[in-house]
Protein backbone atom coordinates (compact mmCIF):
# COMPACT_ATOMS: atom_id res chain seq x y z
CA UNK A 1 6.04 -70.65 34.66
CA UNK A 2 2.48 -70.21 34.48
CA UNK A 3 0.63 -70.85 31.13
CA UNK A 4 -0.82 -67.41 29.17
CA UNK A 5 -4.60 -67.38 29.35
CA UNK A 6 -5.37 -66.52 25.50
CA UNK A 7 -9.06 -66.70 24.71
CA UNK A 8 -10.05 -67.11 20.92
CA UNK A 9 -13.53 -65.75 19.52
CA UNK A 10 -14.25 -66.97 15.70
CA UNK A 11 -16.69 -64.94 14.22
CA UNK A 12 -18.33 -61.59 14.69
CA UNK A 13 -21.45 -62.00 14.70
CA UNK A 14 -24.72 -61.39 16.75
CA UNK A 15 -22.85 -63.38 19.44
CA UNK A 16 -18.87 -62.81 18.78
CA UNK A 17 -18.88 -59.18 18.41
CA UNK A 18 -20.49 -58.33 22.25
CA UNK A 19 -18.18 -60.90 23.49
CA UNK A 20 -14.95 -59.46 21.86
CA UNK A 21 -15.99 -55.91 23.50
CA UNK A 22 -16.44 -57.62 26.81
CA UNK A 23 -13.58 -59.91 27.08
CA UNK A 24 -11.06 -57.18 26.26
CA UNK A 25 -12.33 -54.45 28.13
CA UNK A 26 -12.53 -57.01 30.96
CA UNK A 27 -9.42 -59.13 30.34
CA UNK A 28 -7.33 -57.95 33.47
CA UNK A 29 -10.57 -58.26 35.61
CA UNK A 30 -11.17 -61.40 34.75
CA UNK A 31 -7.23 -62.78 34.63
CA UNK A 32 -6.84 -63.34 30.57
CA UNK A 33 -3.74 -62.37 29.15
CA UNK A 34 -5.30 -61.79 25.48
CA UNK A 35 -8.18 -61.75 23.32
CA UNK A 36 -8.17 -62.39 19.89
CA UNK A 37 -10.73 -62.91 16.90
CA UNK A 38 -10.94 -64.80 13.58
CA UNK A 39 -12.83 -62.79 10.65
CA UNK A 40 -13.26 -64.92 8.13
CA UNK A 41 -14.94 -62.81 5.28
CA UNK A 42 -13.32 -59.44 5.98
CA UNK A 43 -15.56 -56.83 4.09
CA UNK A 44 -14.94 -53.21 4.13
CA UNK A 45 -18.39 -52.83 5.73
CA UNK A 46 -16.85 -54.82 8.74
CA UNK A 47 -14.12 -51.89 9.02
CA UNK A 48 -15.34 -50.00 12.09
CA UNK A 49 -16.70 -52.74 14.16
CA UNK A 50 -12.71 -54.63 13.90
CA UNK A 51 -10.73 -51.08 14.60
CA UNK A 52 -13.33 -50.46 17.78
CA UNK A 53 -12.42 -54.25 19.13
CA UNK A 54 -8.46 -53.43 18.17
CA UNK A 55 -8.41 -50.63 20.04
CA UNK A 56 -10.39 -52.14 23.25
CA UNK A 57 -6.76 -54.73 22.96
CA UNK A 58 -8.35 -57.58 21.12
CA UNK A 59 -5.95 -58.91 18.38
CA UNK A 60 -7.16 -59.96 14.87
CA UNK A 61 -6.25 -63.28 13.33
CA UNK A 62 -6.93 -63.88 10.14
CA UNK A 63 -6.16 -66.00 7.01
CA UNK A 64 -3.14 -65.47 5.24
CA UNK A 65 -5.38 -66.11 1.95
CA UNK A 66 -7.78 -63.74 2.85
């Protein structure tokens, strides 16, 4: 049984946020099985930019505390 390919992007930022929106809308093309991202300060001003990535099929991991 082959091992899932899960790739794991902490942060969206200048650099996390473009590569969340890539990596999911390319995740078949480029053989990974899922995309997720850590937000580590969620603020409600972060709202829109974490539903677009959720709906491109990237999956949201964040603290339990937070």
């Amino acid at each position: 049984m082959a091992a899932k390919k899960i790739v794991h992007i902490v942060g969206t930022g200048t650099i996390g946020e473009p590569l969340v929106g890539i990596l999911s809308t390319f995740q078949d093309k480029f053989g990974i099985d899922e995309v997720t991202f850590h937000k580590r300060t969620p603020l409600l001003t972060d709202r829109s930019k974490v539903t677009v990535s959720c709906q491109n099929g990237a999956k949201l991991a964040v603290d339990t505390e937070r």
